[in-house]
PDB file of N, CA and C in Angstrom:
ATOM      1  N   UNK A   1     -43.114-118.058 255.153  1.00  0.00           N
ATOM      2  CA  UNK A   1     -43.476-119.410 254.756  1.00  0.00           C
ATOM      3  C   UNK A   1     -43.552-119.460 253.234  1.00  0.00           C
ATOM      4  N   UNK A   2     -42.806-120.487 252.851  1.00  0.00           N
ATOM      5  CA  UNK A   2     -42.922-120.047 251.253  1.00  0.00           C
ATOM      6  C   UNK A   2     -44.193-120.955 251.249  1.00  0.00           C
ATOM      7  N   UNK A   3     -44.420-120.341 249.339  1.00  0.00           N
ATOM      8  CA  UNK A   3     -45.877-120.940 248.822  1.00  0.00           C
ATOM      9  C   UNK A   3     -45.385-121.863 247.464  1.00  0.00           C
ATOM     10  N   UNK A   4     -45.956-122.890 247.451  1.00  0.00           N
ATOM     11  CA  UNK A   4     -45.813-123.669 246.539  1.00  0.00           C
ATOM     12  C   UNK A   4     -46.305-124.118 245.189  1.00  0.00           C
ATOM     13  N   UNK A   5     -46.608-123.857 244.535  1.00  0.00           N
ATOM     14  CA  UNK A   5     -47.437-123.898 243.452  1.00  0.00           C
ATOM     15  C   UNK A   5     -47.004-125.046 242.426  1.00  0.00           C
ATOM     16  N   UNK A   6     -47.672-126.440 242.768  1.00  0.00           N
ATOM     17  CA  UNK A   6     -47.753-127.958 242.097  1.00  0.00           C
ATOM     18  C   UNK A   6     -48.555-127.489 240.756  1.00  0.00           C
ATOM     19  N   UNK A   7     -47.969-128.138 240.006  1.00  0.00           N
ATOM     20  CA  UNK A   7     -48.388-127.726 238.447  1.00  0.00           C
ATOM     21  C   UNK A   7     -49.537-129.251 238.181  1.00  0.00           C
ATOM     22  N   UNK A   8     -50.630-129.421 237.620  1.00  0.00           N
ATOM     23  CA  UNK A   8     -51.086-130.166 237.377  1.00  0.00           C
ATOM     24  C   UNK A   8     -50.811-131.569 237.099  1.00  0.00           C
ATOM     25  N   UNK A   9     -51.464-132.184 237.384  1.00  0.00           N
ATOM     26  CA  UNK A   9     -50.614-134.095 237.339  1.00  0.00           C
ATOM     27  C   UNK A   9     -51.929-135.158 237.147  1.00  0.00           C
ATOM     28  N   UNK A  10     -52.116-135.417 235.928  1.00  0.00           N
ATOM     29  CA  UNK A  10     -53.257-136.359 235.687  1.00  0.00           C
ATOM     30  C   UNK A  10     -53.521-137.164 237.206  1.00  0.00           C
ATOM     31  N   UNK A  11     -52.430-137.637 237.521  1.00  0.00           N
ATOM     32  CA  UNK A  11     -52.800-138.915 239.126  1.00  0.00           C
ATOM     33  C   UNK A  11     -52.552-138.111 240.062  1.00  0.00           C
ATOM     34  N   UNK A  12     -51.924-137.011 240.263  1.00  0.00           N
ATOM     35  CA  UNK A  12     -51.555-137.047 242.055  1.00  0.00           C
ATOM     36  C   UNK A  12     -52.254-135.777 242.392  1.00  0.00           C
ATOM     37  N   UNK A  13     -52.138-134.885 241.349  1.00  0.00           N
ATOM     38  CA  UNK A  13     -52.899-133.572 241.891  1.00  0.00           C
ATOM     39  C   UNK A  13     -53.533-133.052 240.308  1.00  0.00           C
ATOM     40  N   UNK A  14     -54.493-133.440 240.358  1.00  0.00           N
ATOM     41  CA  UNK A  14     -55.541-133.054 238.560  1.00  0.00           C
ATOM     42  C   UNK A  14     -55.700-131.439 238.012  1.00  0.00           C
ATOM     43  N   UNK A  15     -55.633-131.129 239.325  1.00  0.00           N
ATOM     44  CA  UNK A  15     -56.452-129.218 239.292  1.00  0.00           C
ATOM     45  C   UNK A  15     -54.885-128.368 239.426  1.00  0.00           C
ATOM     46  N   UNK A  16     -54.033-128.983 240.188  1.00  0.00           N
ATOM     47  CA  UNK A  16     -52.879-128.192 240.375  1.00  0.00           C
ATOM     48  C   UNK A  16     -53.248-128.032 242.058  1.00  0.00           C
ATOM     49  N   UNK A  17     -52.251-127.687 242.530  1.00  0.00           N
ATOM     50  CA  UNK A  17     -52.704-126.936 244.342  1.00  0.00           C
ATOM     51  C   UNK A  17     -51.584-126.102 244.251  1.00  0.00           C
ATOM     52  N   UNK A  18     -51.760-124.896 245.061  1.00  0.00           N
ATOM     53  CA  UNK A  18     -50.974-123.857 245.803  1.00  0.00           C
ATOM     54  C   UNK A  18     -50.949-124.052 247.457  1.00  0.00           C
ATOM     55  N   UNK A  19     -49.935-124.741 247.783  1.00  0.00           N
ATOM     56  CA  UNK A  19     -49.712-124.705 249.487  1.00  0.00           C
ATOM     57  C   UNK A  19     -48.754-123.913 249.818  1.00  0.00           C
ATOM     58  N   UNK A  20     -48.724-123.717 251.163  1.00  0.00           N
ATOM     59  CA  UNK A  20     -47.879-123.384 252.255  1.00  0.00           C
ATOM     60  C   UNK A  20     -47.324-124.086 252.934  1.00  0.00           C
ATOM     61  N   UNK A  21     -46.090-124.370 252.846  1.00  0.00           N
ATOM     62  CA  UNK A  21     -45.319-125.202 254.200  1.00  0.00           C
ATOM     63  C   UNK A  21     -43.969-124.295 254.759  1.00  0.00           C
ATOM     64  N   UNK A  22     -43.934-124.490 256.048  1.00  0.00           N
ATOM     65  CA  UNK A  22     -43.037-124.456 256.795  1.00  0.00           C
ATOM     66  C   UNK A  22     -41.410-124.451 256.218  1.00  0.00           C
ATOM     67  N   UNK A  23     -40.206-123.741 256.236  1.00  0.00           N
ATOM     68  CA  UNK A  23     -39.504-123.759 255.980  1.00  0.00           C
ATOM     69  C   UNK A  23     -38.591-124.804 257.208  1.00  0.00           C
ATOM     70  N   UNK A  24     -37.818-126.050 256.370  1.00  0.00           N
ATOM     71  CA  UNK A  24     -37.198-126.579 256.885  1.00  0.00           C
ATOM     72  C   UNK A  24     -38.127-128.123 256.757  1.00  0.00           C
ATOM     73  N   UNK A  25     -39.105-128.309 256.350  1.00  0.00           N
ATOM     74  CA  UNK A  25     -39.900-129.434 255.817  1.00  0.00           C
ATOM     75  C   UNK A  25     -39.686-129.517 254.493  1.00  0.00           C
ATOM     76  N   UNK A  26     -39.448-131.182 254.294  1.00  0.00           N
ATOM     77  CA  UNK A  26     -39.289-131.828 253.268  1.00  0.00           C
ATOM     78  C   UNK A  26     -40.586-131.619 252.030  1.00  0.00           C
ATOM     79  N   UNK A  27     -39.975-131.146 250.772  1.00  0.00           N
ATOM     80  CA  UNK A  27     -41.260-130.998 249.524  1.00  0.00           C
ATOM     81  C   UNK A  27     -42.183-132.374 249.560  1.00  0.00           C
ATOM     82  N   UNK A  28     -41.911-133.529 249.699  1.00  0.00           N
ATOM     83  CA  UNK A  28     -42.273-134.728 249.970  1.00  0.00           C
ATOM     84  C   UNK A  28     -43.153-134.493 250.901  1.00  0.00           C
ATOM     85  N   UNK A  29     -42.425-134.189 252.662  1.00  0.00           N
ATOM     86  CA  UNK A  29     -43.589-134.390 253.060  1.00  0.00           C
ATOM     87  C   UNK A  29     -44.716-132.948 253.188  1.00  0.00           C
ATOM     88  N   UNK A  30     -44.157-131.934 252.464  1.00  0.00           N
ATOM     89  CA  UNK A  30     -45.413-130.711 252.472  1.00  0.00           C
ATOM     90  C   UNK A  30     -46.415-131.104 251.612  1.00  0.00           C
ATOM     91  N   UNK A  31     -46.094-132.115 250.410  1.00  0.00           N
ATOM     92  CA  UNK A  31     -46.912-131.978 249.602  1.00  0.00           C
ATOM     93  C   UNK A  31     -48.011-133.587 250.662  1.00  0.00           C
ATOM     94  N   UNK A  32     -47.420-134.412 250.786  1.00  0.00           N
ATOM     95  CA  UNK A  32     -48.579-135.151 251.436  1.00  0.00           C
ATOM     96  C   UNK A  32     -49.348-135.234 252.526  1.00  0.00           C
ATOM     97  N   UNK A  33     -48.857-133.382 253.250  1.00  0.00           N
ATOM     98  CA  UNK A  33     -49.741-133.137 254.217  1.00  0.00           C
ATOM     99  C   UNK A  33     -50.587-132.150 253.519  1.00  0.00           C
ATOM    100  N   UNK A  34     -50.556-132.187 252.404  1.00  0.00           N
ATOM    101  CA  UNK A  34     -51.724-131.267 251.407  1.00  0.00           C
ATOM    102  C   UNK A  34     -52.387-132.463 250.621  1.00  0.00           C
ATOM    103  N   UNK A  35     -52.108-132.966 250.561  1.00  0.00           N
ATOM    104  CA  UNK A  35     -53.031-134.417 250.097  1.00  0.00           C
ATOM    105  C   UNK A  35     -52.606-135.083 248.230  1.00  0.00           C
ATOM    106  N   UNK A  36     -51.447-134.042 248.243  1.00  0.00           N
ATOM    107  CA  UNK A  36     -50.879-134.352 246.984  1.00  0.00           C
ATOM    108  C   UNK A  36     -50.239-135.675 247.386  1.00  0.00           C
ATOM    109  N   UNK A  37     -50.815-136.705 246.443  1.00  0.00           N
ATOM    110  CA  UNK A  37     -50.355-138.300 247.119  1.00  0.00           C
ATOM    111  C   UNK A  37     -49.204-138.435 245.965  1.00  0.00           C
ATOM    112  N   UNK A  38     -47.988-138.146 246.082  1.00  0.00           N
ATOM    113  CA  UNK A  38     -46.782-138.156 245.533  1.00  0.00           C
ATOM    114  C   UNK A  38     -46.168-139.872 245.872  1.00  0.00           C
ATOM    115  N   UNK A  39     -45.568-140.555 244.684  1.00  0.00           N
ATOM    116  CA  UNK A  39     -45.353-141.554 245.153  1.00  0.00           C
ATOM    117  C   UNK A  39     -44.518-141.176 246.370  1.00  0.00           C
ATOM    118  N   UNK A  40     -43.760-142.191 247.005  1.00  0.00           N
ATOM    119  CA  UNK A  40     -42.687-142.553 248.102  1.00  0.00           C
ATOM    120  C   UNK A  40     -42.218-144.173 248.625  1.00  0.00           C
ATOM    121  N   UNK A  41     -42.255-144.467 247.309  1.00  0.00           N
ATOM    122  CA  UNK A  41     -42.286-146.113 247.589  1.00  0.00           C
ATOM    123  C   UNK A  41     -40.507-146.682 248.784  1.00  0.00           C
ATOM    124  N   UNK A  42     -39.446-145.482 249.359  1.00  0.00           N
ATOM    125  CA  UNK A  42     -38.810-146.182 250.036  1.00  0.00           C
ATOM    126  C   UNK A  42     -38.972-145.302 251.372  1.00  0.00           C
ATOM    127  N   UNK A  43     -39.947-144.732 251.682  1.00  0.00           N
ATOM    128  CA  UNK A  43     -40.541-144.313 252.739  1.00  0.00           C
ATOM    129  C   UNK A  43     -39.343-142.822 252.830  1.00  0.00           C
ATOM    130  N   UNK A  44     -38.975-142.132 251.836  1.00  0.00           N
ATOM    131  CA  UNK A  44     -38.524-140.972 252.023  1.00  0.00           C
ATOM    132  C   UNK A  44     -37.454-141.110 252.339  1.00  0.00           C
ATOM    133  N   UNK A  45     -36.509-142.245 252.550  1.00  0.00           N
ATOM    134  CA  UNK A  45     -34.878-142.545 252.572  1.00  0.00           C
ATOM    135  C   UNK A  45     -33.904-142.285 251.681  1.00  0.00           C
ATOM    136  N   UNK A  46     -34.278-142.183 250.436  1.00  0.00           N
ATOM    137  CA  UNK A  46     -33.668-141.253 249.283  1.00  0.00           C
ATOM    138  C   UNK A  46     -32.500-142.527 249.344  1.00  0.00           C
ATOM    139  N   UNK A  47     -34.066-143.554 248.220  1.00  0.00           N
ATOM    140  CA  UNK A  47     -33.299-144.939 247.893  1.00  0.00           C
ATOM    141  C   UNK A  47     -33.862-145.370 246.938  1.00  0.00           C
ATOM    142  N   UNK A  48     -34.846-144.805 246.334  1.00  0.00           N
ATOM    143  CA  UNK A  48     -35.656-144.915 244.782  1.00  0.00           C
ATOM    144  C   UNK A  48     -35.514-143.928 244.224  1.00  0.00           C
ATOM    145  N   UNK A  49     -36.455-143.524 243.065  1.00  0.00           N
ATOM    146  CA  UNK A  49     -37.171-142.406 242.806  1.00  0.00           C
ATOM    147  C   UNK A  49     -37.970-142.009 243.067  1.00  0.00           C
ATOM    148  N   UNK A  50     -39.352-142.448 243.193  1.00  0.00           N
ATOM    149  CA  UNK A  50     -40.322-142.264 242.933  1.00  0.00           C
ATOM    150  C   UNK A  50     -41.005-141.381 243.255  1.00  0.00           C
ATOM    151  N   UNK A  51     -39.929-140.185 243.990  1.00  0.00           N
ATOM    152  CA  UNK A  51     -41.101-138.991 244.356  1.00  0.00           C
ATOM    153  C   UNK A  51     -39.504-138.533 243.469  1.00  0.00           C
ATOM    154  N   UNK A  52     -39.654-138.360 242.351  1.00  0.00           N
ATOM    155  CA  UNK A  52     -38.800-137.289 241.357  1.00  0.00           C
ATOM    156  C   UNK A  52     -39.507-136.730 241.129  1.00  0.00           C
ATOM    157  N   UNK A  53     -38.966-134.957 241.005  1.00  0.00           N
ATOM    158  CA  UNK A  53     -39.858-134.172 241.060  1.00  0.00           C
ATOM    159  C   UNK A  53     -38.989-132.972 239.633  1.00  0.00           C
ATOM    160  N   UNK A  54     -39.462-131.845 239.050  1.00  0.00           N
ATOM    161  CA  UNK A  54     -38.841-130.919 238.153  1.00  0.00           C
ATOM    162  C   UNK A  54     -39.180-129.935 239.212  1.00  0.00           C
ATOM    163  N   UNK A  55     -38.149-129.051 239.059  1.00  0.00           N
ATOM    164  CA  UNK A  55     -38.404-127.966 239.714  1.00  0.00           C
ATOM    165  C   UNK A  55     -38.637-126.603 239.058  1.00  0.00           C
ATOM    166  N   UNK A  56     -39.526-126.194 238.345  1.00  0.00           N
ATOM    167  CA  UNK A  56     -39.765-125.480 237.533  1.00  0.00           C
ATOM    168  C   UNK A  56     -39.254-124.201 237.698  1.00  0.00           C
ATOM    169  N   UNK A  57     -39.310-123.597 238.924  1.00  0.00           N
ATOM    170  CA  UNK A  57     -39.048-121.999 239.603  1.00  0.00           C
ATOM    171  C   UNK A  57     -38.402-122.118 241.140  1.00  0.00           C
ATOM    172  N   UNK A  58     -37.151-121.436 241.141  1.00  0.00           N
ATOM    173  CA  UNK A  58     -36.849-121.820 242.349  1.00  0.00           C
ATOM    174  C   UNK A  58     -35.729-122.754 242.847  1.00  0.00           C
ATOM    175  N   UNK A  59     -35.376-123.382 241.634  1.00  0.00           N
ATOM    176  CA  UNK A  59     -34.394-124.445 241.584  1.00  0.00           C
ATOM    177  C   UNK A  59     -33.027-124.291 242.243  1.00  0.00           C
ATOM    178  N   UNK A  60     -32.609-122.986 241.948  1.00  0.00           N
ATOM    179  CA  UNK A  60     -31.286-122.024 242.821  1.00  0.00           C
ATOM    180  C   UNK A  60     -31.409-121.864 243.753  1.00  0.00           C
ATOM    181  N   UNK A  61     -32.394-121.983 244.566  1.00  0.00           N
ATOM    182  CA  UNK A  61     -32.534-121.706 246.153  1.00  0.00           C
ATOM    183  C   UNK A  61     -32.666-122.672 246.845  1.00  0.00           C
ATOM    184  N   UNK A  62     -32.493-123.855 246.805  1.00  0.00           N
ATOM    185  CA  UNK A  62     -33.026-124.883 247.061  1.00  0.00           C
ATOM    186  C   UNK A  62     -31.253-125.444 247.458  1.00  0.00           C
ATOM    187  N   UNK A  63     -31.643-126.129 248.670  1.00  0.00           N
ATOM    188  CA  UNK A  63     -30.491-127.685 249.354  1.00  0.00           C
ATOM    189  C   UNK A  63     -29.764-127.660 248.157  1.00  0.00           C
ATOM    190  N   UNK A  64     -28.336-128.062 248.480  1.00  0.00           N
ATOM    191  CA  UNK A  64     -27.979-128.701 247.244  1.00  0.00           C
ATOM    192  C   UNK A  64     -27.810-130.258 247.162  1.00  0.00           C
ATOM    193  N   UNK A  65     -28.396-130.797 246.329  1.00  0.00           N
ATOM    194  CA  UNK A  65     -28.305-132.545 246.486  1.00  0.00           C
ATOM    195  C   UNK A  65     -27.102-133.418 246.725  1.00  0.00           C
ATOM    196  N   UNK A  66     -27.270-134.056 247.669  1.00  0.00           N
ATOM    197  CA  UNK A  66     -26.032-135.179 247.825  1.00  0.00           C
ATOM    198  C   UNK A  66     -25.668-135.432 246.566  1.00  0.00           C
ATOM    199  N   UNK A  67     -24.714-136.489 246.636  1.00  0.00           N
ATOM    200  CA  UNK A  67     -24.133-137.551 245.225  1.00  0.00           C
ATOM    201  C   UNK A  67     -24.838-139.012 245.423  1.00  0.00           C
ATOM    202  N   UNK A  68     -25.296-138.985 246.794  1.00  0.00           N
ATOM    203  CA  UNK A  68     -26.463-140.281 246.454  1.00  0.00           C
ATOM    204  C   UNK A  68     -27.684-139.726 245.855  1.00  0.00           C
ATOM    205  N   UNK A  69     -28.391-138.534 245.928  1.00  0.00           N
ATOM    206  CA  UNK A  69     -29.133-138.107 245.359  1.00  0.00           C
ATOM    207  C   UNK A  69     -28.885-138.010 243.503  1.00  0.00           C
ATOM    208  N   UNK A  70     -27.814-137.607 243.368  1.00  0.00           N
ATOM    209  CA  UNK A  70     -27.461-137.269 242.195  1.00  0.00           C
ATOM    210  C   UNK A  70     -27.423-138.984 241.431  1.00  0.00           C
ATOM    211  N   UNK A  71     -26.873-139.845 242.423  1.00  0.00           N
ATOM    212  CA  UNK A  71     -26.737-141.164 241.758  1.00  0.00           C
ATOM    213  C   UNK A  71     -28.262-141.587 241.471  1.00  0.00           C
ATOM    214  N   UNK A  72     -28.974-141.674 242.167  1.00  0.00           N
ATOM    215  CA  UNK A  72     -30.121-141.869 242.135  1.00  0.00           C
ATOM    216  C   UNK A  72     -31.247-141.192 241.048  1.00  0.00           C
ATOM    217  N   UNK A  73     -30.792-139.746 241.026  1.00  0.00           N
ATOM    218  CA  UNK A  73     -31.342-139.019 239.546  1.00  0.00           C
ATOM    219  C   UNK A  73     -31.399-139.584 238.211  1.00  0.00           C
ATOM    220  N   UNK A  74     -30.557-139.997 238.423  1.00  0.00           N
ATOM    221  CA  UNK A  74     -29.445-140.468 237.110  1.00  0.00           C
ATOM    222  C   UNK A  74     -30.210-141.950 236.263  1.00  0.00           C
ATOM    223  N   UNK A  75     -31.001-142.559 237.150  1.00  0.00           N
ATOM    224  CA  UNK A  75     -32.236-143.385 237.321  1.00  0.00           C
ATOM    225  C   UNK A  75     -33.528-142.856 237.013  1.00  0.00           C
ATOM    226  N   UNK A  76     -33.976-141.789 237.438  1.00  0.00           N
ATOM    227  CA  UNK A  76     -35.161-141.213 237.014  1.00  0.00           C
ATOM    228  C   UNK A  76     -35.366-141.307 235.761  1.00  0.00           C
ATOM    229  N   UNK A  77     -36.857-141.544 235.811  1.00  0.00           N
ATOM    230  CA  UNK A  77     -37.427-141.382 233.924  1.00  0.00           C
ATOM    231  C   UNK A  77     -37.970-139.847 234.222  1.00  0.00           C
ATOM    232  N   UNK A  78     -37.278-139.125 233.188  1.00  0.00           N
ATOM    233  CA  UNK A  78     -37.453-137.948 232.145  1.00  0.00           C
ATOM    234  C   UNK A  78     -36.946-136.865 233.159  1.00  0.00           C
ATOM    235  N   UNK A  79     -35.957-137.514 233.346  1.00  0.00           N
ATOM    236  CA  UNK A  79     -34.590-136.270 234.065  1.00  0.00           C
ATOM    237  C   UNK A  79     -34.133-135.523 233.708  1.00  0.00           C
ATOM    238  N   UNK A  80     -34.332-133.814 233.969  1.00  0.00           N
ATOM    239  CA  UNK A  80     -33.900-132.575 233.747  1.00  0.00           C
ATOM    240  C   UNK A  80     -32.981-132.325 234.660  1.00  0.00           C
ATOM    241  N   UNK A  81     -32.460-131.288 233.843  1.00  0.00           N
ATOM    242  CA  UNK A  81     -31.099-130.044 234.453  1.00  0.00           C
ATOM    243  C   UNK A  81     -32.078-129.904 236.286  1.00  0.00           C
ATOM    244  N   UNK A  82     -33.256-129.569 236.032  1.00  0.00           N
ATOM    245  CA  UNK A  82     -33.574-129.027 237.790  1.00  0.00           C
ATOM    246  C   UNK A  82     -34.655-130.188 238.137  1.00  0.00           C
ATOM    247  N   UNK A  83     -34.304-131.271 237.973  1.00  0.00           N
ATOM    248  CA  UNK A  83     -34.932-132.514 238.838  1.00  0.00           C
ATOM    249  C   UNK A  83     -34.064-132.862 239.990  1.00  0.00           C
ATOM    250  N   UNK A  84     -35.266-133.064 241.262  1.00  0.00           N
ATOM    251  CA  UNK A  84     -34.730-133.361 242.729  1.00  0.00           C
ATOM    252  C   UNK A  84     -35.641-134.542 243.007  1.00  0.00           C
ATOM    253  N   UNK A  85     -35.090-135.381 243.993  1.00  0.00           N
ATOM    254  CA  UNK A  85     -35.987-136.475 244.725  1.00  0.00           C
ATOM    255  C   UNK A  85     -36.800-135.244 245.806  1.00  0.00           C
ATOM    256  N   UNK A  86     -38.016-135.331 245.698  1.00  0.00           N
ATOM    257  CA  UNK A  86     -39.176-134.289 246.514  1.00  0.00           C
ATOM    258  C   UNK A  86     -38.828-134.903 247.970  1.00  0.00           C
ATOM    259  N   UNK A  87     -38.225-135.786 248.536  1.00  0.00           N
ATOM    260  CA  UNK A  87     -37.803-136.292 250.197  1.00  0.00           C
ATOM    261  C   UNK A  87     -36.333-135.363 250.440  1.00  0.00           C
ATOM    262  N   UNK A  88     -35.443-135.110 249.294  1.00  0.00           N
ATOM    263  CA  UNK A  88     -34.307-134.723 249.638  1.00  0.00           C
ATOM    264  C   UNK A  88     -34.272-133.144 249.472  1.00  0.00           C
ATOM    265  N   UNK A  89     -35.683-132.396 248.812  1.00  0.00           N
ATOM    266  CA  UNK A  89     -35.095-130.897 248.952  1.00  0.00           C
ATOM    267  C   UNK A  89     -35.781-130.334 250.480  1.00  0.00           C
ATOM    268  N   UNK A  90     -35.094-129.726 250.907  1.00  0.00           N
ATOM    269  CA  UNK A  90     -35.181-129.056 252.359  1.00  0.00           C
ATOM    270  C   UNK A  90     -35.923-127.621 251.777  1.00  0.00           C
ATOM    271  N   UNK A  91     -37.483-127.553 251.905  1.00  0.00           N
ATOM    272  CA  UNK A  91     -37.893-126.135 252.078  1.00  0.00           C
ATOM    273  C   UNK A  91     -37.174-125.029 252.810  1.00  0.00           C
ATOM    274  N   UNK A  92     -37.237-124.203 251.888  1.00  0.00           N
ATOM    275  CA  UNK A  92     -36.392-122.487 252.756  1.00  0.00           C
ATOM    276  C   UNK A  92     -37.339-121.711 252.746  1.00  0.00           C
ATOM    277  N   UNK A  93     -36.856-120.059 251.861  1.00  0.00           N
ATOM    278  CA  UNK A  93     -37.927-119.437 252.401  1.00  0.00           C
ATOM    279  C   UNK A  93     -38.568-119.296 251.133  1.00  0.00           C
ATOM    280  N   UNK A  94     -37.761-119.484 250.029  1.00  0.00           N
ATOM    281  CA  UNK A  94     -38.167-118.969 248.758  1.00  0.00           C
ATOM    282  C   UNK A  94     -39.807-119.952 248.016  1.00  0.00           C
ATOM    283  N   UNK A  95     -40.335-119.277 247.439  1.00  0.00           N
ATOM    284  CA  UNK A  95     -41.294-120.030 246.134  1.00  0.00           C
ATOM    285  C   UNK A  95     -40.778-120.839 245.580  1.00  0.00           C
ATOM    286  N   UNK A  96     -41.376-121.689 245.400  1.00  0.00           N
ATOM    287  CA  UNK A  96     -40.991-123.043 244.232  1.00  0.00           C
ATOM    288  C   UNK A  96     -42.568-123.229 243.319  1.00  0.00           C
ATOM    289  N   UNK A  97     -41.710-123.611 242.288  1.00  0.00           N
ATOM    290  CA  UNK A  97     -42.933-123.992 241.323  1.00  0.00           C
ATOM    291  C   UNK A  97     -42.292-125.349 240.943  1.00  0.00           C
ATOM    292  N   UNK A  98     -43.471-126.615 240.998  1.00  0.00           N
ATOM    293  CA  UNK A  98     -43.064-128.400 240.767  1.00  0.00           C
ATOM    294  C   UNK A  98     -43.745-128.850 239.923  1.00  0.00           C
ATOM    295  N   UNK A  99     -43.388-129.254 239.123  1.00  0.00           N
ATOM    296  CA  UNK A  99     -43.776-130.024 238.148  1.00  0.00           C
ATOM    297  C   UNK A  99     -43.640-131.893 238.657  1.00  0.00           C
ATOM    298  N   UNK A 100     -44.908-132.542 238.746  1.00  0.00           N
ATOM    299  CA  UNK A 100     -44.576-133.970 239.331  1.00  0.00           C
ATOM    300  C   UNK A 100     -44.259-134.824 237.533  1.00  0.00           C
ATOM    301  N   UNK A 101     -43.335-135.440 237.866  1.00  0.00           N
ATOM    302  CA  UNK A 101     -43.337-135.988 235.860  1.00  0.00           C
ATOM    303  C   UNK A 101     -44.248-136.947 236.024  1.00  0.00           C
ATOM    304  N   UNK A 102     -44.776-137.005 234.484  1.00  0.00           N
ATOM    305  CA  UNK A 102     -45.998-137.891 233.799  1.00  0.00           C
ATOM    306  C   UNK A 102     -45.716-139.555 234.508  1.00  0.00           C
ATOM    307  N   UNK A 103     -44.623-139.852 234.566  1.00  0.00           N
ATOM    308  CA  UNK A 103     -44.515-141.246 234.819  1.00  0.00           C
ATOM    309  C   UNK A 103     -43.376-141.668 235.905  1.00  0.00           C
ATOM    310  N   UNK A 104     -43.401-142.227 236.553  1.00  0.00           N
ATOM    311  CA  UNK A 104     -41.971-142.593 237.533  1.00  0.00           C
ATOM    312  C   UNK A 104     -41.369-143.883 237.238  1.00  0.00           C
ATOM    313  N   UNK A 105     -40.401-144.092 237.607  1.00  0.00           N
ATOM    314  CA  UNK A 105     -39.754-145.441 236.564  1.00  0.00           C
ATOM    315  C   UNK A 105     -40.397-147.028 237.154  1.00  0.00           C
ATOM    316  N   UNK A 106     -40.940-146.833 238.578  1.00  0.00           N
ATOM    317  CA  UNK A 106     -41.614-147.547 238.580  1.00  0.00           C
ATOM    318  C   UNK A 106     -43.045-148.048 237.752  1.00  0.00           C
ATOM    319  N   UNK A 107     -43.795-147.061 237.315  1.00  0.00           N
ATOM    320  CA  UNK A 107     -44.835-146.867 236.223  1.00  0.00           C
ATOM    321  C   UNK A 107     -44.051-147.476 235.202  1.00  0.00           C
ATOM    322  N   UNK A 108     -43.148-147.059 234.513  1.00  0.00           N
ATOM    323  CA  UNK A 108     -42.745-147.204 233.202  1.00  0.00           C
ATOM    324  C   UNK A 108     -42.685-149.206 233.457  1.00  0.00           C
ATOM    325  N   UNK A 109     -41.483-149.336 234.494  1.00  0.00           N
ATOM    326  CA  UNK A 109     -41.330-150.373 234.491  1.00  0.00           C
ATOM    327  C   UNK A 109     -42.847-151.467 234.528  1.00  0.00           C
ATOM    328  N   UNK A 110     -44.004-151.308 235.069  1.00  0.00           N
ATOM    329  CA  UNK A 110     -45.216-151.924 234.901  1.00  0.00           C
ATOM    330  C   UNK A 110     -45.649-151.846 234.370  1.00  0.00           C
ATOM    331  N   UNK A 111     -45.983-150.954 233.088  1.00  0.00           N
ATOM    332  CA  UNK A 111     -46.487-150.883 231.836  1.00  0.00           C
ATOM    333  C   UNK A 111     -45.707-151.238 230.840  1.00  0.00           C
ATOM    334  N   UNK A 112     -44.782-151.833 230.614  1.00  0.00           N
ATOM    335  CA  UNK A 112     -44.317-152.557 229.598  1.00  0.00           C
ATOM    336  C   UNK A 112     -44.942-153.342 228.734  1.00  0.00           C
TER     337      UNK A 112
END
């Protein structure tokens, strides 16, 4: 079972968490059965952003993303080389380390 290690996030997870999920469950939904409240504003259909995620460690082992995924990246605010929508990577067996970004473009877009 890999272990996960969420890097600190002023709103969704303050302290950081280290979970465990199941290989073959979505980072999306491991992290909100750990109570990391990650946005998901299109219910995990991988049709927004809002659960964009960095993938700090681990990034090579990981699903490789559609081209709707990739179209959809391409949208994200503060998009890196190893950013994934957290609904579209498929847990395996390996460690991941996530970085949730400071803002999602929905944020940006309401604070204007």
């Amino acid at each position: 079972m890999p272990q996960i290690v969420i890097l600190p996030h002023a709103t969704f997870c303050p302290d950081g968490a280290v979970i465990d999920a199941p290989a073959g469950k979505t980072l999306c939904d491991a992290m909100l059965d750990n109570d990391v409240e990650i946005e998901h504003a299109c219910e995990k259909s991988c049709a927004c952003t809002t659960c964009h995620v960095v993938i700090r460690e681990g990034f090579d082992t990981l699903n490789e993303p559609t081209d709707k995924e990739e179209d959809l990246l391409d949208m994200a605010w503060g998009l890196e080389a190893n950013s994934r929508l957290s609904c579209q990577v498929v847990l395996g067996d390996d460690d991941l380390v996530v970085e949730i970004p400071k803002y999602t473009i929905n944020h940006a877009s309401e604070n204007h």
